[in-house]
PDB file of N, CA and C in Angstrom:
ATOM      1  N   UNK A   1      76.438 142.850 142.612  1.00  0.00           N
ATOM      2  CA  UNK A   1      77.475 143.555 141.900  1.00  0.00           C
ATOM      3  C   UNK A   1      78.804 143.337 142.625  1.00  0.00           C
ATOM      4  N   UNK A   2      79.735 143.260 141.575  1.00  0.00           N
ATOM      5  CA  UNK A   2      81.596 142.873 142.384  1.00  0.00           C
ATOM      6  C   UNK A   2      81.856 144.473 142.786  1.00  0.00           C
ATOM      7  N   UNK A   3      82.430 144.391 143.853  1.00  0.00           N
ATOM      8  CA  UNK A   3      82.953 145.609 144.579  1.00  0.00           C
ATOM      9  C   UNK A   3      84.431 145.551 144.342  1.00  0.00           C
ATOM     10  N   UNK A   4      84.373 146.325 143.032  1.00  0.00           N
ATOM     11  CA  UNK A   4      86.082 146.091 142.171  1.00  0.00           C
ATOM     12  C   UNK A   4      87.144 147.291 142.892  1.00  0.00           C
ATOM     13  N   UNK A   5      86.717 148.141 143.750  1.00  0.00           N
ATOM     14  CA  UNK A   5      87.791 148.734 144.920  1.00  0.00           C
ATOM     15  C   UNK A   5      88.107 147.844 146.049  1.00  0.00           C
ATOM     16  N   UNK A   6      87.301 146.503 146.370  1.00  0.00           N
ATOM     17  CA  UNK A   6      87.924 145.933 147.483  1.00  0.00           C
ATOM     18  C   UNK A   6      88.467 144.478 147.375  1.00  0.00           C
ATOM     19  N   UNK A   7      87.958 143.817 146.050  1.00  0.00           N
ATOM     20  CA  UNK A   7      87.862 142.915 145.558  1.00  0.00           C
ATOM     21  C   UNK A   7      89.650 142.388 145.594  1.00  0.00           C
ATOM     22  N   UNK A   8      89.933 140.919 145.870  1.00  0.00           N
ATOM     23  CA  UNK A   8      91.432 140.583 145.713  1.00  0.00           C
ATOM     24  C   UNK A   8      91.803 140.578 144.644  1.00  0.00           C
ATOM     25  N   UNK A   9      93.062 141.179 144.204  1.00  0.00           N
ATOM     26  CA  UNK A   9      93.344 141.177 143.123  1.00  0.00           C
ATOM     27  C   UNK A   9      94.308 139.840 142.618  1.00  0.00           C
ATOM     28  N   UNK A  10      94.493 138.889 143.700  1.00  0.00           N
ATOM     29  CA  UNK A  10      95.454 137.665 143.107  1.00  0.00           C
ATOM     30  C   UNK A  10      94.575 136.672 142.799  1.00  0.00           C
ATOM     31  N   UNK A  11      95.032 136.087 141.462  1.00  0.00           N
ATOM     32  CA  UNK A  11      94.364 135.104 141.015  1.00  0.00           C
ATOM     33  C   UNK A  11      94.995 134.121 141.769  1.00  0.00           C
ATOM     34  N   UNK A  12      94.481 132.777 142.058  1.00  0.00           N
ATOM     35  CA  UNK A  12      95.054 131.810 142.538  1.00  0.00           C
ATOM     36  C   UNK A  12      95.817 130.792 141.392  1.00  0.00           C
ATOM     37  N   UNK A  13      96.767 130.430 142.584  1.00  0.00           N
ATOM     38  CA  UNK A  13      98.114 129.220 141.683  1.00  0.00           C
ATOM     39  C   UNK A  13      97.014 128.498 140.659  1.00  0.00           C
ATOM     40  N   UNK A  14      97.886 128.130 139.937  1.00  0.00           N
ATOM     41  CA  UNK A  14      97.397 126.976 139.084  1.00  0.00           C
ATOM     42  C   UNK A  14      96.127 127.772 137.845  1.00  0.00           C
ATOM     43  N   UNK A  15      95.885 128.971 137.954  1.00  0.00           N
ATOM     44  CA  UNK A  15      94.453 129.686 137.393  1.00  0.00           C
ATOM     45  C   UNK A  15      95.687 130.515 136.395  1.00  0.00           C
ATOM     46  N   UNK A  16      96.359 130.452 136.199  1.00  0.00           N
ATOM     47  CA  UNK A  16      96.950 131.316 135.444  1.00  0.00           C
ATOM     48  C   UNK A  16      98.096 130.370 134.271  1.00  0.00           C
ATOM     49  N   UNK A  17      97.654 130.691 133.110  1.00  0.00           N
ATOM     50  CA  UNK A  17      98.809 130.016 132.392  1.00  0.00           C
ATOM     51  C   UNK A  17      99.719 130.845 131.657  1.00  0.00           C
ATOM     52  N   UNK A  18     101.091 131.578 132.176  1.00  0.00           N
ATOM     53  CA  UNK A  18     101.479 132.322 131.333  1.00  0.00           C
ATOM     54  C   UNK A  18     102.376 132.188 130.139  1.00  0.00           C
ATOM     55  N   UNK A  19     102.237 132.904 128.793  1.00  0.00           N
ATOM     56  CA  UNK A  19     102.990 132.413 127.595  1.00  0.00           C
ATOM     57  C   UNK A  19     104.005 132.874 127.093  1.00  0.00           C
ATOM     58  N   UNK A  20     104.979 132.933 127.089  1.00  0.00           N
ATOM     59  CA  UNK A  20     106.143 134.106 126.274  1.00  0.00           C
ATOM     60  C   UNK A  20     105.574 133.201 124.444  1.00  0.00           C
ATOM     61  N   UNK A  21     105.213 134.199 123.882  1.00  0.00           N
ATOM     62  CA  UNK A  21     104.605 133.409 122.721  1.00  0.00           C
ATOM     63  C   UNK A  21     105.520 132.546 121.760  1.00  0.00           C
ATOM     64  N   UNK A  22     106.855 133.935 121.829  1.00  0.00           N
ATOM     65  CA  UNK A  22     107.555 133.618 120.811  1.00  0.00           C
ATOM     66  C   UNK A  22     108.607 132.033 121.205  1.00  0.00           C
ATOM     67  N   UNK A  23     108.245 131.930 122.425  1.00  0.00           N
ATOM     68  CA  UNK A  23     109.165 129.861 122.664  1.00  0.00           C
ATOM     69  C   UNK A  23     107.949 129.078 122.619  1.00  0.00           C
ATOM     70  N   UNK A  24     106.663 129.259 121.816  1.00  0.00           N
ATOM     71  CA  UNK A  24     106.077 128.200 121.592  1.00  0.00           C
ATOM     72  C   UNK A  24     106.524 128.091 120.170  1.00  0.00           C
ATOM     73  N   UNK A  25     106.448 127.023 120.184  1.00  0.00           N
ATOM     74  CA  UNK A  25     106.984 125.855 118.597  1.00  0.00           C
ATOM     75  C   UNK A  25     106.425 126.658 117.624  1.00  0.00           C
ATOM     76  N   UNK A  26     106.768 127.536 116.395  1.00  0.00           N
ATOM     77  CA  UNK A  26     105.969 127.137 115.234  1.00  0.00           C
ATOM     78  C   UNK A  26     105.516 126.158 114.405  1.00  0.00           C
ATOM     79  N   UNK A  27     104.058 126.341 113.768  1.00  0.00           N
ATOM     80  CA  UNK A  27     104.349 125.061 112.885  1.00  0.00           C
ATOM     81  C   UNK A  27     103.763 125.879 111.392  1.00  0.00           C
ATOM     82  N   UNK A  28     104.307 125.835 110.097  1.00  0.00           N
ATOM     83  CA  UNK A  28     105.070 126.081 109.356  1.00  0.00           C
ATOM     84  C   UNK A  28     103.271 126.003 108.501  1.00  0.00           C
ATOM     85  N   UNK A  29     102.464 126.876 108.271  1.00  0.00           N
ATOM     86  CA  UNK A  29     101.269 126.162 107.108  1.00  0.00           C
ATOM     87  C   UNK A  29     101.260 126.257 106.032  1.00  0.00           C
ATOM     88  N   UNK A  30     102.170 127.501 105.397  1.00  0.00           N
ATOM     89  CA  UNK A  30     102.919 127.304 104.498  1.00  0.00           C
ATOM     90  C   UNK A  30     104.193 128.113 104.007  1.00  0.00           C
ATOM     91  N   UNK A  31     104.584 128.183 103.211  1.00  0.00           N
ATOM     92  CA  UNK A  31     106.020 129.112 102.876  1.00  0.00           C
ATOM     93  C   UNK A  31     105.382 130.768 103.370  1.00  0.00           C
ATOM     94  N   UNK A  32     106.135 130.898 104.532  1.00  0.00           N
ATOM     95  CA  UNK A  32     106.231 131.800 105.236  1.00  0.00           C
ATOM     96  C   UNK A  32     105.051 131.976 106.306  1.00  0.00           C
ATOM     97  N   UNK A  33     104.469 131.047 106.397  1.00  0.00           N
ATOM     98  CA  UNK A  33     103.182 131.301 107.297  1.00  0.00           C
ATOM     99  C   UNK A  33     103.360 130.652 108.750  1.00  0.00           C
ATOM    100  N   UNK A  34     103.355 131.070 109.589  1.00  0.00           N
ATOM    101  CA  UNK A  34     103.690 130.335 110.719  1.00  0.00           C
ATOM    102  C   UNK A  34     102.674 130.678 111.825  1.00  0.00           C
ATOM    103  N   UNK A  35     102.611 129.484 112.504  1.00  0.00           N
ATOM    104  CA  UNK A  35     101.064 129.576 113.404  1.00  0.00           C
ATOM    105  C   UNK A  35     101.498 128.776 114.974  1.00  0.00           C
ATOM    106  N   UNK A  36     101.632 129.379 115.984  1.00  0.00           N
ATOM    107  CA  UNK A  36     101.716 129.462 117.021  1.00  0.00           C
ATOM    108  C   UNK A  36     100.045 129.282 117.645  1.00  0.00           C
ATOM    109  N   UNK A  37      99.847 127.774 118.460  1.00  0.00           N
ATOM    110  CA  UNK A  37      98.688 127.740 119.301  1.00  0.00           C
ATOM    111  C   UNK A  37      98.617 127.905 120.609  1.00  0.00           C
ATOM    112  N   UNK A  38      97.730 128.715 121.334  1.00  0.00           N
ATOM    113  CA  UNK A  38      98.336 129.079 122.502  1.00  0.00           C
ATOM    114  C   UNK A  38      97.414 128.511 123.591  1.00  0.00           C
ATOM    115  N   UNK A  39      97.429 128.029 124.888  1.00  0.00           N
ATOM    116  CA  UNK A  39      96.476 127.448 125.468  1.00  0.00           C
ATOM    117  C   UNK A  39      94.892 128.163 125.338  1.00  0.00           C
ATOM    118  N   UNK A  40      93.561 127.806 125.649  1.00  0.00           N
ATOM    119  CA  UNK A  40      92.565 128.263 125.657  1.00  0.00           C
ATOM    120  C   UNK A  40      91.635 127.138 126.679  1.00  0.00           C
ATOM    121  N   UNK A  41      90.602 127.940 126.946  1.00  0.00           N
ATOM    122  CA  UNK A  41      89.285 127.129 127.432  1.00  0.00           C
ATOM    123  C   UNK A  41      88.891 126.539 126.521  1.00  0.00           C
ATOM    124  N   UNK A  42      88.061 125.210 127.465  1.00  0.00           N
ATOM    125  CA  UNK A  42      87.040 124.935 126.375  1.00  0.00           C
ATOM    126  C   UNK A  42      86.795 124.443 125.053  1.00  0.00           C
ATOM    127  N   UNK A  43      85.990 125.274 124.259  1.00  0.00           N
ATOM    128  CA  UNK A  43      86.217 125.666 122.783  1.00  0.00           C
ATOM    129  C   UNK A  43      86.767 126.536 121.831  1.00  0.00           C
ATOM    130  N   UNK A  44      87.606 127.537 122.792  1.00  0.00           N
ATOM    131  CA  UNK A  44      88.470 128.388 122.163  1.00  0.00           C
ATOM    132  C   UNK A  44      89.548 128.456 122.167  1.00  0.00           C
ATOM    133  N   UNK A  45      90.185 128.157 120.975  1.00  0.00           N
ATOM    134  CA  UNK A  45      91.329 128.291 120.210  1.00  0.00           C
ATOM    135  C   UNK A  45      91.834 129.450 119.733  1.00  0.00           C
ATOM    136  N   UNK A  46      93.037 129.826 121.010  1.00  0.00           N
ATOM    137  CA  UNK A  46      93.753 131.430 120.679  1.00  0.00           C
ATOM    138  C   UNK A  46      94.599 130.822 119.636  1.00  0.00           C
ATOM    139  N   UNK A  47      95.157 131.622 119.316  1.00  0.00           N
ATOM    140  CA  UNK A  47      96.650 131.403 118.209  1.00  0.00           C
ATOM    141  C   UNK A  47      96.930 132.712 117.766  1.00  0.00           C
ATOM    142  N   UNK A  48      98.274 132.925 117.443  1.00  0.00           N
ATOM    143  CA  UNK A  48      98.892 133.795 117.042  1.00  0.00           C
ATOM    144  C   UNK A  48      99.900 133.199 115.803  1.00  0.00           C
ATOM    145  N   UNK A  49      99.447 134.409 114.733  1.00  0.00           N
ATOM    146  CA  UNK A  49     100.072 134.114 113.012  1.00  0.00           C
ATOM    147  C   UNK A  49     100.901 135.026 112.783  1.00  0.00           C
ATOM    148  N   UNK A  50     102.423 134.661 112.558  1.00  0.00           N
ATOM    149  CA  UNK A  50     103.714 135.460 111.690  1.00  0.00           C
ATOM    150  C   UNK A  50     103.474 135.114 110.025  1.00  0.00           C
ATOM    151  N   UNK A  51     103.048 136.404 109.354  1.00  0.00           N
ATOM    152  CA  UNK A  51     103.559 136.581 107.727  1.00  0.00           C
ATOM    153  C   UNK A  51     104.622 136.905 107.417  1.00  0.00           C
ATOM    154  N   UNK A  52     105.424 136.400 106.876  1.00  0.00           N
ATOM    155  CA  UNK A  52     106.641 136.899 106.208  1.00  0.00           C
ATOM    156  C   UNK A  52     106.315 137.639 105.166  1.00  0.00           C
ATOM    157  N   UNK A  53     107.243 138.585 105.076  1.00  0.00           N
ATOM    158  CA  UNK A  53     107.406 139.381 103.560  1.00  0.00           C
ATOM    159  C   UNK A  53     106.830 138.895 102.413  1.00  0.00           C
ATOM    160  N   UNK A  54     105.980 139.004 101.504  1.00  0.00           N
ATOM    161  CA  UNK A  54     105.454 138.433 100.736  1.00  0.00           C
ATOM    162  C   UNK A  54     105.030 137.222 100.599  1.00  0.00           C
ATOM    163  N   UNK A  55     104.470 136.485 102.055  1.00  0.00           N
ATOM    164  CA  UNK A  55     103.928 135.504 101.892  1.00  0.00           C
ATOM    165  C   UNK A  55     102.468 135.417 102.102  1.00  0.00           C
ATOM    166  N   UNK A  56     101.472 134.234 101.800  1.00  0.00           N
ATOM    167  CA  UNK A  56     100.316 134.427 101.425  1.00  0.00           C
ATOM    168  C   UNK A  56      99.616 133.382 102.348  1.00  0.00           C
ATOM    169  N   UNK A  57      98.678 133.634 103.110  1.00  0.00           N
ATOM    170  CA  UNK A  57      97.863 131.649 103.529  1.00  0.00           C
ATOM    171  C   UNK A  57      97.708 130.762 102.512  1.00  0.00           C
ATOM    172  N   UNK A  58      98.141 129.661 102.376  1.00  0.00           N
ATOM    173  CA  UNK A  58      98.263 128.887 101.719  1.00  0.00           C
ATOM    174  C   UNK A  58      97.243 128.538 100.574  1.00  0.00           C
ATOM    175  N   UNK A  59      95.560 128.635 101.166  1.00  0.00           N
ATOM    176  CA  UNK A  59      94.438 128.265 100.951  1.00  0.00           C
ATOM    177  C   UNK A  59      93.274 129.473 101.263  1.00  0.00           C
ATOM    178  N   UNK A  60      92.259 128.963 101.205  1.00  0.00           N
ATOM    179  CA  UNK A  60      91.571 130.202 101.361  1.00  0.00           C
ATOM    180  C   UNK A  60      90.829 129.483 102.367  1.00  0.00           C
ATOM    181  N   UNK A  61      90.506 130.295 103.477  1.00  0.00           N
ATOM    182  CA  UNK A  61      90.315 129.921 104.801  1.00  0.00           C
ATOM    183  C   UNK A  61      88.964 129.836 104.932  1.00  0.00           C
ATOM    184  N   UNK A  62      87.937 128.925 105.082  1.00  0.00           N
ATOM    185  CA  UNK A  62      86.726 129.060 105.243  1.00  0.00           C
ATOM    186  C   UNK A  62      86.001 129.170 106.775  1.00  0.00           C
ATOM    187  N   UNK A  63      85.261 129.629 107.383  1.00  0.00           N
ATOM    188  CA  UNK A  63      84.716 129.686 108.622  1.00  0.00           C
ATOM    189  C   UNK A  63      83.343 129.227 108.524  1.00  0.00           C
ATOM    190  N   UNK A  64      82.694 128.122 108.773  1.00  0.00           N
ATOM    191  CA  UNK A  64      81.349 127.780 108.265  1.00  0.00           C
ATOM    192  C   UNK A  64      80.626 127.803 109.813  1.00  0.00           C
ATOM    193  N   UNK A  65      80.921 127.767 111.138  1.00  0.00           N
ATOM    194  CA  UNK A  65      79.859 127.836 111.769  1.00  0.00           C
ATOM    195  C   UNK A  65      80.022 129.132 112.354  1.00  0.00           C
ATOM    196  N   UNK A  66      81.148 129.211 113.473  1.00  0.00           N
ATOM    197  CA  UNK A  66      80.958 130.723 114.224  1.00  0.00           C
ATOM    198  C   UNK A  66      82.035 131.479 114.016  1.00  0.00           C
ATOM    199  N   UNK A  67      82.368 131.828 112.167  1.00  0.00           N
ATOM    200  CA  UNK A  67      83.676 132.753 112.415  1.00  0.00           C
ATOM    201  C   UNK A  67      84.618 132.347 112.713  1.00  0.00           C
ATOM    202  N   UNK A  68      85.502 133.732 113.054  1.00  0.00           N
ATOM    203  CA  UNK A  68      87.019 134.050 113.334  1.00  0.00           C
ATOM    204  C   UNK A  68      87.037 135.541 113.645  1.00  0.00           C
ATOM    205  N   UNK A  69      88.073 135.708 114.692  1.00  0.00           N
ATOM    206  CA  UNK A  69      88.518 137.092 114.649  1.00  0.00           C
ATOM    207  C   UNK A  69      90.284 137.006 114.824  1.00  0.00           C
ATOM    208  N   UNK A  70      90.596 138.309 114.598  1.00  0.00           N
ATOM    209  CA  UNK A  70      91.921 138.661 114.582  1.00  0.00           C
ATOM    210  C   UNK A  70      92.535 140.194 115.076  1.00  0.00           C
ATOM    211  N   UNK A  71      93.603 140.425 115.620  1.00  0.00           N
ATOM    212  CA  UNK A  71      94.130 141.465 116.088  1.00  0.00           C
ATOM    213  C   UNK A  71      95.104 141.563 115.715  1.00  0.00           C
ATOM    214  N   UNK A  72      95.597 142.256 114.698  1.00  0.00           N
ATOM    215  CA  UNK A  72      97.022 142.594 113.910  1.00  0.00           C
ATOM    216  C   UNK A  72      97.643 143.196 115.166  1.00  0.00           C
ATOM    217  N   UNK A  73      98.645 142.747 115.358  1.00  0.00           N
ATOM    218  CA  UNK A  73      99.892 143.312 116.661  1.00  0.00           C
ATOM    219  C   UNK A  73     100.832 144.252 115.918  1.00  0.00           C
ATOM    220  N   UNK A  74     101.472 144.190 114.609  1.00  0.00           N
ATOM    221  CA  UNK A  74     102.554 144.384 114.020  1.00  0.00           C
ATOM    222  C   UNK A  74     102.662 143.899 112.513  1.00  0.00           C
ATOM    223  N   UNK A  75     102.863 145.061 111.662  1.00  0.00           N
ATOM    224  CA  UNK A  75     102.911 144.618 110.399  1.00  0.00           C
ATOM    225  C   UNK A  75     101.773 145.317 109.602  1.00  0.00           C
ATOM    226  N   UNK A  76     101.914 144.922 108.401  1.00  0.00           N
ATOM    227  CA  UNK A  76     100.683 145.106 107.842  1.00  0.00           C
ATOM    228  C   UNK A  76      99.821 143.528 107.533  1.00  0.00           C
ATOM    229  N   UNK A  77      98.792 143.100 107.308  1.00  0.00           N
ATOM    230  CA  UNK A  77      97.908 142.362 106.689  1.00  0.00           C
ATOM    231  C   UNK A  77      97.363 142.668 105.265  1.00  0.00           C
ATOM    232  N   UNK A  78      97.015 142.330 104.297  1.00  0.00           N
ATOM    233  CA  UNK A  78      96.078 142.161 103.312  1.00  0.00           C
ATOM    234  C   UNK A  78      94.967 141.337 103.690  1.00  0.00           C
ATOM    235  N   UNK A  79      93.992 141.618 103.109  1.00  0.00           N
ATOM    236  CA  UNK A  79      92.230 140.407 102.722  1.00  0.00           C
ATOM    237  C   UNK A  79      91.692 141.027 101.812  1.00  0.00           C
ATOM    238  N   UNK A  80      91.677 140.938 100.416  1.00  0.00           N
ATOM    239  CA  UNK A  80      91.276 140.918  99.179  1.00  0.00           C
ATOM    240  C   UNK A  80      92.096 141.922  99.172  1.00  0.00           C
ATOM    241  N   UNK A  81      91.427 143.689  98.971  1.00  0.00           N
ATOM    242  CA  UNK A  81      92.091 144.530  98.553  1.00  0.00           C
ATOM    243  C   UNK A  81      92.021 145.431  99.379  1.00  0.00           C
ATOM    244  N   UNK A  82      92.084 145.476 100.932  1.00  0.00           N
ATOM    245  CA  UNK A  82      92.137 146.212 101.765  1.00  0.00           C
ATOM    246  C   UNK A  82      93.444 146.030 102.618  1.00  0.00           C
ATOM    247  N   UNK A  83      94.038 146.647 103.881  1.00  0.00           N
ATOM    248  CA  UNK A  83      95.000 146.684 103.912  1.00  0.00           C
ATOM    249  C   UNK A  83      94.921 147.308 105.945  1.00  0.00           C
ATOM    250  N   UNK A  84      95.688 146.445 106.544  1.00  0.00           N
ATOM    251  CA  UNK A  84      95.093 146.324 108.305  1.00  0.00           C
ATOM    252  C   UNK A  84      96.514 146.470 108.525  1.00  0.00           C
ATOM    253  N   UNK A  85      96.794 148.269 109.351  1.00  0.00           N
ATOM    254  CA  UNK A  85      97.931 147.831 109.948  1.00  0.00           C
ATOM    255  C   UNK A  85      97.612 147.233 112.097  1.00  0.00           C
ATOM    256  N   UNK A  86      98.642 147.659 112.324  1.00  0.00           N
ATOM    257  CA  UNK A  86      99.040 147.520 113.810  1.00  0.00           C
ATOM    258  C   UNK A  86      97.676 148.197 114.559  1.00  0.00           C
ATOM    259  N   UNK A  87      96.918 147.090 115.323  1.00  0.00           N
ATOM    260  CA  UNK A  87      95.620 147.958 116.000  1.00  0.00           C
ATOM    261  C   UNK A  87      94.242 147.360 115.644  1.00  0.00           C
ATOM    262  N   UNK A  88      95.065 146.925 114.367  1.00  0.00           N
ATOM    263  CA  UNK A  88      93.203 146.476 113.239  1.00  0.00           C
ATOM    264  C   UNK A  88      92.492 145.467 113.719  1.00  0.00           C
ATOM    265  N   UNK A  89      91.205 145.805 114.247  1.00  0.00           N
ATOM    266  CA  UNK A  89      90.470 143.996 114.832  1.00  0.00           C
ATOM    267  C   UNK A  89      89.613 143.959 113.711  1.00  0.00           C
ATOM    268  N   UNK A  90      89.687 142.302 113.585  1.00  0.00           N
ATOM    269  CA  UNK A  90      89.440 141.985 111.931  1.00  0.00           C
ATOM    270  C   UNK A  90      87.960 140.991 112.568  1.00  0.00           C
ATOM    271  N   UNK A  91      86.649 140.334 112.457  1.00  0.00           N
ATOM    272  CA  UNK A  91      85.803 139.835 112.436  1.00  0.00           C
ATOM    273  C   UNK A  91      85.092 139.124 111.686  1.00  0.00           C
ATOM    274  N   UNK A  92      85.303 137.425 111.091  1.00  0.00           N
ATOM    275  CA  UNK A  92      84.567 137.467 109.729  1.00  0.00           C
ATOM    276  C   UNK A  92      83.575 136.644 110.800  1.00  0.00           C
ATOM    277  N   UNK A  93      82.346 136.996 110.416  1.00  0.00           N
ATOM    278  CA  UNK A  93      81.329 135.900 110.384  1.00  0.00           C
ATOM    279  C   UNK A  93      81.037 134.954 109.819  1.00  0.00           C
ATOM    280  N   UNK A  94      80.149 134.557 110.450  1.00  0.00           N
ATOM    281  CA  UNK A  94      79.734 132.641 109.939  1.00  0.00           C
ATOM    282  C   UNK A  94      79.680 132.862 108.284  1.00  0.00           C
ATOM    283  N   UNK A  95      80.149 131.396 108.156  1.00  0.00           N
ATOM    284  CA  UNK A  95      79.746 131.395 106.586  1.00  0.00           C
ATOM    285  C   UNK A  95      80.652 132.689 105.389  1.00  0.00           C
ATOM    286  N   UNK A  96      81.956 133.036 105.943  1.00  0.00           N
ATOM    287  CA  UNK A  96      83.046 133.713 105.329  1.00  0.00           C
ATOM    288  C   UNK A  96      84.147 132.957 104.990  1.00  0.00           C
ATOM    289  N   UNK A  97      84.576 133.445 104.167  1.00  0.00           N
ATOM    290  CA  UNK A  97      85.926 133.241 103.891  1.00  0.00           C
ATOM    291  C   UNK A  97      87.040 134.027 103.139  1.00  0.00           C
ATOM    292  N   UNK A  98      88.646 133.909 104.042  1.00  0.00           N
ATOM    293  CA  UNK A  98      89.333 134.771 103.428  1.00  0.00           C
ATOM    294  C   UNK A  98      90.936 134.059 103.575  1.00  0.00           C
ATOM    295  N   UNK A  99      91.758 134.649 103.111  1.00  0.00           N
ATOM    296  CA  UNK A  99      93.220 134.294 102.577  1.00  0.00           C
ATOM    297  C   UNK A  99      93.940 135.624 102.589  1.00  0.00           C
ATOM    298  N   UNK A 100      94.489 135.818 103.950  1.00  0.00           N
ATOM    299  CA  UNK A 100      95.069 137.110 104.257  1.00  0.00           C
ATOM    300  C   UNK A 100      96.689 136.383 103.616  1.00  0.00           C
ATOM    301  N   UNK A 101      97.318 137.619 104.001  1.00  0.00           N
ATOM    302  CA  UNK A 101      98.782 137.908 103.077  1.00  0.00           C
ATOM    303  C   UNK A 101      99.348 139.379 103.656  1.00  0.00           C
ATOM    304  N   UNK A 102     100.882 139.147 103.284  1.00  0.00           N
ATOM    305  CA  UNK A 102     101.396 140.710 103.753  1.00  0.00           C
ATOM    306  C   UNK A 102     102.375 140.933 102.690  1.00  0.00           C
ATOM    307  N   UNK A 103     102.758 142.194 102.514  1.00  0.00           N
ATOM    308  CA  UNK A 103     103.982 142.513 101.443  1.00  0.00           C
ATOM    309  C   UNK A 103     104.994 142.255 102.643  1.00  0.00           C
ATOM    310  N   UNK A 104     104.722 143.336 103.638  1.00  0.00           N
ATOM    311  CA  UNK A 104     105.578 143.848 104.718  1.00  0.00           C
ATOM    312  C   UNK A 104     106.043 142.786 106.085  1.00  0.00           C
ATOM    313  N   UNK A 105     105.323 142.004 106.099  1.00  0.00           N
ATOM    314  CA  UNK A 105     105.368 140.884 107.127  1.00  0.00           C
ATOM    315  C   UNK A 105     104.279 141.273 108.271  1.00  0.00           C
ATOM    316  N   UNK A 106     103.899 140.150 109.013  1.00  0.00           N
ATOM    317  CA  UNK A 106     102.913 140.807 109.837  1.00  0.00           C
ATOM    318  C   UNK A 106     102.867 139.550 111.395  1.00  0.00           C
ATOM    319  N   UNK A 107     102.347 140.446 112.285  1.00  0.00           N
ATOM    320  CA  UNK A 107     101.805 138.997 113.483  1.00  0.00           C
ATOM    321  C   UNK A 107      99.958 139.320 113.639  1.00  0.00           C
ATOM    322  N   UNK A 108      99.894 138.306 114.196  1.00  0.00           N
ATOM    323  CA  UNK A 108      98.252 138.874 114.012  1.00  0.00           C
ATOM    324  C   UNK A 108      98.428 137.232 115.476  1.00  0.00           C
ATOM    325  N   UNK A 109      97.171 138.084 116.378  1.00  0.00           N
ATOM    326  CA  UNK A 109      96.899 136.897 117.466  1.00  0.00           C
ATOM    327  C   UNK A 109      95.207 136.992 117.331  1.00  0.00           C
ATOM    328  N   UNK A 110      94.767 135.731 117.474  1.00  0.00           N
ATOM    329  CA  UNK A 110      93.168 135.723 116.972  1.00  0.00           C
ATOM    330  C   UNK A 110      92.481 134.217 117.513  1.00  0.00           C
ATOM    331  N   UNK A 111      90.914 134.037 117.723  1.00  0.00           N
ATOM    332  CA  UNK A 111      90.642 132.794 118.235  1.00  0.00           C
ATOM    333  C   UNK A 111      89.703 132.577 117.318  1.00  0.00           C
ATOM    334  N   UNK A 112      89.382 131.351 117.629  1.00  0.00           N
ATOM    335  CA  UNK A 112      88.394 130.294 116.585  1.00  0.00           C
ATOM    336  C   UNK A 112      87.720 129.803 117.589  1.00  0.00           C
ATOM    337  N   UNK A 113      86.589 129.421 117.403  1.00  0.00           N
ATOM    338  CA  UNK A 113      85.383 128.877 118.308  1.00  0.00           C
ATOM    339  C   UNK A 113      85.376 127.329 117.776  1.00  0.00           C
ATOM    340  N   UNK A 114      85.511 126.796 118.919  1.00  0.00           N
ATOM    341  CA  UNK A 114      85.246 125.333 118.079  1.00  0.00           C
ATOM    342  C   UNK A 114      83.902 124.662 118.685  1.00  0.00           C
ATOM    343  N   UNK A 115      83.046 124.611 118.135  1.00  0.00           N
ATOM    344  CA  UNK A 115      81.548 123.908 118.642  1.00  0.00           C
ATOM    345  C   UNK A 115      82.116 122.707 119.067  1.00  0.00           C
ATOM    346  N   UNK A 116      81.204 122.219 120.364  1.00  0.00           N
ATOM    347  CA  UNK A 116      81.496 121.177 120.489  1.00  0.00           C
ATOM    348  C   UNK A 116      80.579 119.869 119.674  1.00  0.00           C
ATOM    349  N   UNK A 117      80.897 118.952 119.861  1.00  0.00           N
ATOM    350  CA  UNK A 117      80.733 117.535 119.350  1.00  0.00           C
ATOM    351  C   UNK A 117      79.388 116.888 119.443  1.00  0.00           C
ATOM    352  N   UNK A 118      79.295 116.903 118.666  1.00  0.00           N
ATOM    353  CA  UNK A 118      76.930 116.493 118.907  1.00  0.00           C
ATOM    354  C   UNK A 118      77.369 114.796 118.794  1.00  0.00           C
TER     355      UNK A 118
END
């Protein structure tokens, strides 16, 4: 067991990548959708999504092996006819799919699992 009262608390150089999110590049997926990728391990793919005011995901998002999750930061979200403000952790499992949207505008930061390569 870690002895987390004596344990060092500095991570070492180079182990840390820090992000101010909002000076990474957007890239644009569609009218009003903007998707910020943020470093990750591995097979996981963080990212963080700005909705504009009445804009919609372009497509309808499919997840066929391990999901998606999401953490609304700010805003509201839509997914069909429900409604996620600031706080909401969202989870679809394998084999889902959805096409979120906001009236109000929204950020949402969330990862994707990417299997690796057989």
């Amino acid at each position: 067991m870690i002895d987390l009262v004596n344990v060092q608390h500095n991570v070492p150089a180079g182990r840390v990548i820090p992000v101010q999110v909002d000076t990474v590049d957007p890239v644009e997926i569609g009218p009003g959708v903007h998707y910020r990728e943020l470093p990750g391990t591995g097979h996981i793919r963080p990212w963080v999504i700005d909705i504009a005011p009445g804009a919609e995901w372009p497509e309808l998002d499919v997840h066929t092996t391990y999901g998606e999750v999401y953490f609304v930061v700010s805003g509201e979200v839509i997914e069909g006819d429900r409604r996620y403000g600031p706080g909401s952790y969202l989870f679809f499992e394998p084999d889902t799919a959805h096409r979120p949207r906001s009236e109000t505008g929204a950020r949402a930061f969330g990862f994707n699992y990417d299997p690796p390569a057989r």
